[in-house]
PDB file of N, CA and C in Angstrom:
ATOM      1  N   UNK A   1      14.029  -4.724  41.030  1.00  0.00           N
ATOM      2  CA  UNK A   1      12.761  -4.014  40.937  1.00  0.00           C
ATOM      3  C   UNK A   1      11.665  -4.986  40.492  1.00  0.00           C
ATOM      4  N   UNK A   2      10.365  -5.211  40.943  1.00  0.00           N
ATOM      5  CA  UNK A   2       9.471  -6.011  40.673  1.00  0.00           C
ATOM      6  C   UNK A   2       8.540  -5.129  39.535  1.00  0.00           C
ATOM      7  N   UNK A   3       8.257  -5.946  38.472  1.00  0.00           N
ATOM      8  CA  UNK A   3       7.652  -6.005  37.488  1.00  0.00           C
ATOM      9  C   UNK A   3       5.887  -5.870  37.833  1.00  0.00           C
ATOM     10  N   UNK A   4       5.417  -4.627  37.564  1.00  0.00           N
ATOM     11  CA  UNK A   4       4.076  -4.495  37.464  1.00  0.00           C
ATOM     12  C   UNK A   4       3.370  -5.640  37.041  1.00  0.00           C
ATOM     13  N   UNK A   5       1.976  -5.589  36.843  1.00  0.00           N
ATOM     14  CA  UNK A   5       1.084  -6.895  36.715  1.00  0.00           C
ATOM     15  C   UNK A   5       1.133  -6.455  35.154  1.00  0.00           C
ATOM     16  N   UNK A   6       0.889  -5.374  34.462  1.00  0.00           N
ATOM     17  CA  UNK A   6       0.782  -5.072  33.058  1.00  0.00           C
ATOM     18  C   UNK A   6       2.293  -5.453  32.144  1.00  0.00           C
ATOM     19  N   UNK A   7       3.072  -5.518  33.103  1.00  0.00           N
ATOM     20  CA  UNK A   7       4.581  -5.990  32.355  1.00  0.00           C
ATOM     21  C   UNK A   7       4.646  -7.163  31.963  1.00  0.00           C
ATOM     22  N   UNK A   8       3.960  -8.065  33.209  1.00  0.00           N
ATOM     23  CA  UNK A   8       4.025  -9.581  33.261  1.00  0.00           C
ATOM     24  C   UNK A   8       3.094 -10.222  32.474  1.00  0.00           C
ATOM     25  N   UNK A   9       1.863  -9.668  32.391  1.00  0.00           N
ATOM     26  CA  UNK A   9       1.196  -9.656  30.922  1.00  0.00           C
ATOM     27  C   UNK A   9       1.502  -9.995  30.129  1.00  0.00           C
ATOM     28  N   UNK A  10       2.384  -8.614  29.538  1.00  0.00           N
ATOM     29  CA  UNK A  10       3.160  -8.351  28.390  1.00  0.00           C
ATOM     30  C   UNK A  10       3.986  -9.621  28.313  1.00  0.00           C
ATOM     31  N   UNK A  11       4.769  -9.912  29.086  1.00  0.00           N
ATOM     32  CA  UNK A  11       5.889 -11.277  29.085  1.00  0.00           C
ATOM     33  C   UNK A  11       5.619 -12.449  28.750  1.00  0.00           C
ATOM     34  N   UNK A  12       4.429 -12.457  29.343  1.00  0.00           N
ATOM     35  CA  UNK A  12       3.297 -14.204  28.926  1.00  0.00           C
ATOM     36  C   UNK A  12       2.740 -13.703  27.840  1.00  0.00           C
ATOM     37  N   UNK A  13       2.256 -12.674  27.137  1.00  0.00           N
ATOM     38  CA  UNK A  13       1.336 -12.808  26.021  1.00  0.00           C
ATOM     39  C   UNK A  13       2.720 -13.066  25.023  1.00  0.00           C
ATOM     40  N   UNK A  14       3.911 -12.268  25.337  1.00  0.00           N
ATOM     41  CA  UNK A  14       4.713 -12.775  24.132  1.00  0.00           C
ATOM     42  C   UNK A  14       5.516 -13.817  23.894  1.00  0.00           C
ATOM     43  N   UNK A  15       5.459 -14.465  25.405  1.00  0.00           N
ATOM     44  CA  UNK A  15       6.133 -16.179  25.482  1.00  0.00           C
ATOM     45  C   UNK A  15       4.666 -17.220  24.419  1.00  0.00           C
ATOM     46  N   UNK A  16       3.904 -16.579  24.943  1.00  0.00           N
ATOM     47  CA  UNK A  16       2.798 -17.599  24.168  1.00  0.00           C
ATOM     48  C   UNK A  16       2.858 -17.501  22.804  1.00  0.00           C
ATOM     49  N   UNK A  17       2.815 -16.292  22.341  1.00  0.00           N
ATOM     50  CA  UNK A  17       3.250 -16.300  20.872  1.00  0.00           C
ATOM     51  C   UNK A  17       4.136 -16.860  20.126  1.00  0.00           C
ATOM     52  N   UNK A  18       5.659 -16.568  21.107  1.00  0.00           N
ATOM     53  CA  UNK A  18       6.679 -16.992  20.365  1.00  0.00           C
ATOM     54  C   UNK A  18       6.582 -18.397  20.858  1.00  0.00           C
ATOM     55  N   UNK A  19       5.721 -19.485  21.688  1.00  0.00           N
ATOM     56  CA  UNK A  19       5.700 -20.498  21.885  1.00  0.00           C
ATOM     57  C   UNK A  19       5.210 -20.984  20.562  1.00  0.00           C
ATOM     58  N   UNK A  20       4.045 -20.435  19.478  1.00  0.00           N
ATOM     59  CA  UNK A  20       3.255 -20.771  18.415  1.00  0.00           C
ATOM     60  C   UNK A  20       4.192 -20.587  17.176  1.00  0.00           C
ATOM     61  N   UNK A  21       5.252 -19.848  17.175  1.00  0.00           N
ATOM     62  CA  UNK A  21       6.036 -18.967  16.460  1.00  0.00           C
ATOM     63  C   UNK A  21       5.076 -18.762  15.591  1.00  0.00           C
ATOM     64  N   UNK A  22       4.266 -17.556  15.913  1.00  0.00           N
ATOM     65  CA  UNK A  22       4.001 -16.692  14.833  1.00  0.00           C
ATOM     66  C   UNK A  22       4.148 -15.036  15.521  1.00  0.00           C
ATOM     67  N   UNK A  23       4.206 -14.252  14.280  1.00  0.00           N
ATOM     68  CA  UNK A  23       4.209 -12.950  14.520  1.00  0.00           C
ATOM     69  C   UNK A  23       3.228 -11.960  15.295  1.00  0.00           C
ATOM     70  N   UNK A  24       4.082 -10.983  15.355  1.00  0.00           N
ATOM     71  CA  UNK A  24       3.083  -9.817  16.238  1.00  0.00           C
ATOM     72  C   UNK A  24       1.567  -9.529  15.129  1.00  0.00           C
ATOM     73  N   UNK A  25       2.254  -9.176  13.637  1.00  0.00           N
ATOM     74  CA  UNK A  25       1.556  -8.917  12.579  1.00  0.00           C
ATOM     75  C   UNK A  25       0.577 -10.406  12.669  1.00  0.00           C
ATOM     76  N   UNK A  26       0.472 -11.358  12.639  1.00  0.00           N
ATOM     77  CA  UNK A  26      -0.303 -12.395  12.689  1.00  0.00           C
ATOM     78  C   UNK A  26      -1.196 -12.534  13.901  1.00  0.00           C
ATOM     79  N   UNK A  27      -0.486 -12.237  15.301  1.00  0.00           N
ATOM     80  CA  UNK A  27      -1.540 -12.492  16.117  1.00  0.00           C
ATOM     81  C   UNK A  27      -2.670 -10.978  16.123  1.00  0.00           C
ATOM     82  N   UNK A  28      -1.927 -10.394  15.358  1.00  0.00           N
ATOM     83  CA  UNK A  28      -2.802  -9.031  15.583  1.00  0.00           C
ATOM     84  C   UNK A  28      -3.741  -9.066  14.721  1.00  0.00           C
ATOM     85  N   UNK A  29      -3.481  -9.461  13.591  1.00  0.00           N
ATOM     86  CA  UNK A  29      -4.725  -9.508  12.526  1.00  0.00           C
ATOM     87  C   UNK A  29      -5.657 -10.552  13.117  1.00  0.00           C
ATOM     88  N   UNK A  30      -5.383 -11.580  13.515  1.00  0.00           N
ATOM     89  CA  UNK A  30      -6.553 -12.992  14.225  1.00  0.00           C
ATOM     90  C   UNK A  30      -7.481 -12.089  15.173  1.00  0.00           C
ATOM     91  N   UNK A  31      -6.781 -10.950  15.775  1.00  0.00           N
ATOM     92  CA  UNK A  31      -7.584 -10.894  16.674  1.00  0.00           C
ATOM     93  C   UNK A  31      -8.289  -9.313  15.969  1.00  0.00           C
ATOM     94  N   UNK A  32      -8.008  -8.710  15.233  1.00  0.00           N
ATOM     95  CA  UNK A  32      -8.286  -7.507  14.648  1.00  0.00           C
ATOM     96  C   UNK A  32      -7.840  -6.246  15.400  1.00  0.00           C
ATOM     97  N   UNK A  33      -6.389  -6.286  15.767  1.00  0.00           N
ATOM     98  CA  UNK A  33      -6.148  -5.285  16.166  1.00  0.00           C
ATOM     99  C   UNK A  33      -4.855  -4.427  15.608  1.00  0.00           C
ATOM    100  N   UNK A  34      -4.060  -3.480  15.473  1.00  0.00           N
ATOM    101  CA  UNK A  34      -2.763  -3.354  14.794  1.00  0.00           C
ATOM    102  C   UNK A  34      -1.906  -4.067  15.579  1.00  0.00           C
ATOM    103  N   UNK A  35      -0.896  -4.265  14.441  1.00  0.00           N
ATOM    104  CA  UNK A  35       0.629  -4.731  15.077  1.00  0.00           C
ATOM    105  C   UNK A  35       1.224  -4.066  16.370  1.00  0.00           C
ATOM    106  N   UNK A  36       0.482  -2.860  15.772  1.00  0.00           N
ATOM    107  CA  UNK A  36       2.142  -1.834  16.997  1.00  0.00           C
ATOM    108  C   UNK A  36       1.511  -2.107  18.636  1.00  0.00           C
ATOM    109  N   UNK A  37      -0.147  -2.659  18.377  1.00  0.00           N
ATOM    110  CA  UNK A  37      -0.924  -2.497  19.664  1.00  0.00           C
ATOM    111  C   UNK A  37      -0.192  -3.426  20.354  1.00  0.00           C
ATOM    112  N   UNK A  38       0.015  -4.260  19.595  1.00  0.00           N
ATOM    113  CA  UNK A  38       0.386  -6.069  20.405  1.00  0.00           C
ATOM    114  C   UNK A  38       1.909  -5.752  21.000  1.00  0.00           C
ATOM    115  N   UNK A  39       2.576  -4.880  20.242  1.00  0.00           N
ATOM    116  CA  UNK A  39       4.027  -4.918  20.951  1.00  0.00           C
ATOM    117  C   UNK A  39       4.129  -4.029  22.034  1.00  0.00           C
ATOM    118  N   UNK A  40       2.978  -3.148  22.144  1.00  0.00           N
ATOM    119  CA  UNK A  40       2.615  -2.029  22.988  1.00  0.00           C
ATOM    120  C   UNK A  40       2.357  -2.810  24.489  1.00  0.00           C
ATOM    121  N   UNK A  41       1.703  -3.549  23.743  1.00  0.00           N
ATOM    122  CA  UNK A  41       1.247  -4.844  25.108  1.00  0.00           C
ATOM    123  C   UNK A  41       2.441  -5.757  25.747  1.00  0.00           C
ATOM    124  N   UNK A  42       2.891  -6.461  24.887  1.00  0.00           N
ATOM    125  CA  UNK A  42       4.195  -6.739  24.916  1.00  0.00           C
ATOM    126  C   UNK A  42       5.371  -6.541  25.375  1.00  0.00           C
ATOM    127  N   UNK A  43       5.478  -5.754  25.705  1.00  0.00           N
ATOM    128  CA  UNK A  43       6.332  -4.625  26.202  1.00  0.00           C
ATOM    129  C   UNK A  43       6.127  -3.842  28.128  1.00  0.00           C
ATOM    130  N   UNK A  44       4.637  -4.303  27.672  1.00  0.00           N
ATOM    131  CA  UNK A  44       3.805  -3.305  29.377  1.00  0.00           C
ATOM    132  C   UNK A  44       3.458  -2.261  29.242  1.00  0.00           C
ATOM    133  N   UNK A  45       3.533  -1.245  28.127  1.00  0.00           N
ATOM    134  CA  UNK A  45       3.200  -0.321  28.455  1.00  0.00           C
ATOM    135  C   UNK A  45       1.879   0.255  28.577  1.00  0.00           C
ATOM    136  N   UNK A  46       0.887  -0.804  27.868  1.00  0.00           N
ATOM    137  CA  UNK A  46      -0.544  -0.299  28.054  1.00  0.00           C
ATOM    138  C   UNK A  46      -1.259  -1.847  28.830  1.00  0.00           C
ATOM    139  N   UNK A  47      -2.247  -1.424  29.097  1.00  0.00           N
ATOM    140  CA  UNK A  47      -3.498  -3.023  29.372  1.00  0.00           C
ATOM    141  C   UNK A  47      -4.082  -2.803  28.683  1.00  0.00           C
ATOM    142  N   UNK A  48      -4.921  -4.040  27.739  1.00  0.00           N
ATOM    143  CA  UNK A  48      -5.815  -4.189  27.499  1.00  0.00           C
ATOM    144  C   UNK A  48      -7.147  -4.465  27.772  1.00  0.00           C
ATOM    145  N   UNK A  49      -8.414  -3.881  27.338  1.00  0.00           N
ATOM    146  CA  UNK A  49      -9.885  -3.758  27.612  1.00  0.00           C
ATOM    147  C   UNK A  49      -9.975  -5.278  27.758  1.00  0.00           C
ATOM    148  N   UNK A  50     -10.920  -5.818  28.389  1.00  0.00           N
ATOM    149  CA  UNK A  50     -11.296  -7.295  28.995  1.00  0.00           C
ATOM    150  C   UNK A  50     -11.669  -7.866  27.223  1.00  0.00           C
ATOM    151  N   UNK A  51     -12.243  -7.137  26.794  1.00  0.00           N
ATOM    152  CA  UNK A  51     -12.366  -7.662  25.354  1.00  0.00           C
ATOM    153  C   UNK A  51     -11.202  -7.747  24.206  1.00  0.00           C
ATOM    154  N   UNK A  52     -10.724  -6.500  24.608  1.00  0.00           N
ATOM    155  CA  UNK A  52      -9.515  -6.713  23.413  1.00  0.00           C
ATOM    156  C   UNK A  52      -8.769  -8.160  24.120  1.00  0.00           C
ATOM    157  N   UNK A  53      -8.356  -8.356  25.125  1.00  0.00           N
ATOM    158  CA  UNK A  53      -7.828  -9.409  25.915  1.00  0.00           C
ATOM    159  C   UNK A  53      -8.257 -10.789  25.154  1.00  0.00           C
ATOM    160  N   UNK A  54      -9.333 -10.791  25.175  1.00  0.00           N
ATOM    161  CA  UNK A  54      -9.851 -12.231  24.987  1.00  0.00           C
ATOM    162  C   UNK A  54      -9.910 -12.403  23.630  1.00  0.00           C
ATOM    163  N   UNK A  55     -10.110 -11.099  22.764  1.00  0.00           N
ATOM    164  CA  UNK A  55      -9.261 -11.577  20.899  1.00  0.00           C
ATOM    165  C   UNK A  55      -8.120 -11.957  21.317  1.00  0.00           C
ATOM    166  N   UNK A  56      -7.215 -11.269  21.618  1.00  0.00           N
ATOM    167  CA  UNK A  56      -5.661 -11.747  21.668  1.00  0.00           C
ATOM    168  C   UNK A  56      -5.493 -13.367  22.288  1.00  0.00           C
ATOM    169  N   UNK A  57      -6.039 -13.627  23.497  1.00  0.00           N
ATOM    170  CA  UNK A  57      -6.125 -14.931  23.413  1.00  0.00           C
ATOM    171  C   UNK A  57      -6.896 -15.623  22.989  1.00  0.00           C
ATOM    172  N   UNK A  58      -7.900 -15.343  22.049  1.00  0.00           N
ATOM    173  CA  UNK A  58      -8.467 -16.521  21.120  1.00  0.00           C
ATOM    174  C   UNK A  58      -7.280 -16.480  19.697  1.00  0.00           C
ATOM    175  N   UNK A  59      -6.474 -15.701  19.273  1.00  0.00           N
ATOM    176  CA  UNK A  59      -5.216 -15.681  18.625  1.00  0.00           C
ATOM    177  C   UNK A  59      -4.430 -16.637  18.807  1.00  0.00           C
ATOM    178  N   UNK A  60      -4.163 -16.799  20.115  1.00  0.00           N
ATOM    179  CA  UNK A  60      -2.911 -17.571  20.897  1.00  0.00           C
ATOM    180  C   UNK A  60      -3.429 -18.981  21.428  1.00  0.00           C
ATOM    181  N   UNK A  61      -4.687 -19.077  21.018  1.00  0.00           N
ATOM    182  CA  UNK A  61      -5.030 -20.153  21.776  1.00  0.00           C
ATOM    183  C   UNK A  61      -5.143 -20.077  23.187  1.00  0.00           C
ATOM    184  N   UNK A  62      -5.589 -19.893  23.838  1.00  0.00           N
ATOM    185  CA  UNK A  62      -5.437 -19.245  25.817  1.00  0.00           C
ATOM    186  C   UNK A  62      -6.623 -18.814  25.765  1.00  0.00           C
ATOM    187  N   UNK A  63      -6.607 -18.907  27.257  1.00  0.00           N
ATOM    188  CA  UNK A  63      -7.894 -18.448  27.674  1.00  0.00           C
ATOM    189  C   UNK A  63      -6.855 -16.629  28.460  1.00  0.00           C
ATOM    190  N   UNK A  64      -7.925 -16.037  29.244  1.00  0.00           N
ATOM    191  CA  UNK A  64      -7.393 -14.572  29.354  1.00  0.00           C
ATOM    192  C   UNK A  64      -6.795 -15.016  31.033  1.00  0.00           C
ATOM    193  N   UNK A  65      -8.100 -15.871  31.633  1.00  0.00           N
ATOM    194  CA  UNK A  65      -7.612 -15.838  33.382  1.00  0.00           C
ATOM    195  C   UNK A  65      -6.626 -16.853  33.494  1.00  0.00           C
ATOM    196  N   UNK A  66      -6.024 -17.814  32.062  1.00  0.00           N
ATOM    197  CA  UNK A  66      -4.526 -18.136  32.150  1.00  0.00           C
ATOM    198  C   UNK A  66      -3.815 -17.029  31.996  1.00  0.00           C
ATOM    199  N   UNK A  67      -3.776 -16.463  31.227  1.00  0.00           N
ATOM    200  CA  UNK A  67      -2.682 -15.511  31.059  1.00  0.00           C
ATOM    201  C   UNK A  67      -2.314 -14.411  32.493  1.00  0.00           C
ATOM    202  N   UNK A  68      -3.790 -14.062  32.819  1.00  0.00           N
ATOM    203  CA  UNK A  68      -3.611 -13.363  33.813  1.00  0.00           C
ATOM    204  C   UNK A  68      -3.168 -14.353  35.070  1.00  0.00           C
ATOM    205  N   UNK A  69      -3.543 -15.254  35.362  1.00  0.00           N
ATOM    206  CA  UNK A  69      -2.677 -16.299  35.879  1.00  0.00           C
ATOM    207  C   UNK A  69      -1.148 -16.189  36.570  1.00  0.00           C
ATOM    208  N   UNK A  70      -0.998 -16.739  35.277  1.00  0.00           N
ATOM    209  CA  UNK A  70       0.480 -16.717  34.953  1.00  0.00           C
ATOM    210  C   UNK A  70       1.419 -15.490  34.999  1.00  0.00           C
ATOM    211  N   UNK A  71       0.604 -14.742  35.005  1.00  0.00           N
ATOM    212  CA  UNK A  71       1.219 -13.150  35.239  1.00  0.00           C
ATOM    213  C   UNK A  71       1.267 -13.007  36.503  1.00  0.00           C
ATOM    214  N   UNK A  72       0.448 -13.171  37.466  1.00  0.00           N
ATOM    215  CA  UNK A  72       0.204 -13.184  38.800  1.00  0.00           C
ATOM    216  C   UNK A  72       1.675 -13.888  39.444  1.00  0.00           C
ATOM    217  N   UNK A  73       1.790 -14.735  38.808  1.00  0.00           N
ATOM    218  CA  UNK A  73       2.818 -15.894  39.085  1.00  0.00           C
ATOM    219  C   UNK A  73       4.321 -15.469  38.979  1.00  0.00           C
ATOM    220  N   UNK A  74       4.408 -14.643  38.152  1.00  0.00           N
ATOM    221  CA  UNK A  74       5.742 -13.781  37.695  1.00  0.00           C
ATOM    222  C   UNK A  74       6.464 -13.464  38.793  1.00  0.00           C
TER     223      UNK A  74
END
C-alpha cells in the first residue's frame, strides 16, 4: 500500500529529529507547539498549516520545501 504525502511527512519530520536526537517534547517547545501535536504529525495523521510547518523546521534545522521534498521522494 503506498503511503499518503501526509505519512511521508510524518516519516521525514521524525527521521530529522531523531537524526538531532532530540525529543518530540523539545522540538515542540522550539517551535511552540504541544508534544502530542508533533507525534500527531509524526505519525500522518494530521498536516500541518504552512506556518506551523516552518516552526517545526526552524526546530529541526530544515527548511519546509526539503522536507516536503523528501516526502515526495518516499
Amino acid at each position: 500500500m503506498r503511503k499518503d504525502l501526509k505519512t511521508k511527512m510524518g516519516d521525514v519530520l521524525r527521521a530529522k529529529r531523531e537524526k538531532l536526537d532530540v525529543s518530540q517534547e523539545e522540538v515542540a517547545e522550539r517551535a511552540g507547539v504541544d508534544r502530542t501535536y508533533i507525534s500527531i504529525l509524526e505519525r500522518g495523521l494530521k498536516s500541518p498549516t504552512v506556518e506551523t510547518l516552518e516552526r517545526i523546521c526552524d526546530a529541526l534545522g530544515t527548511l519546509p520545501e526539503r522536507v516536503i521534498e523528501e516526502a515526495r521522494r518516499k
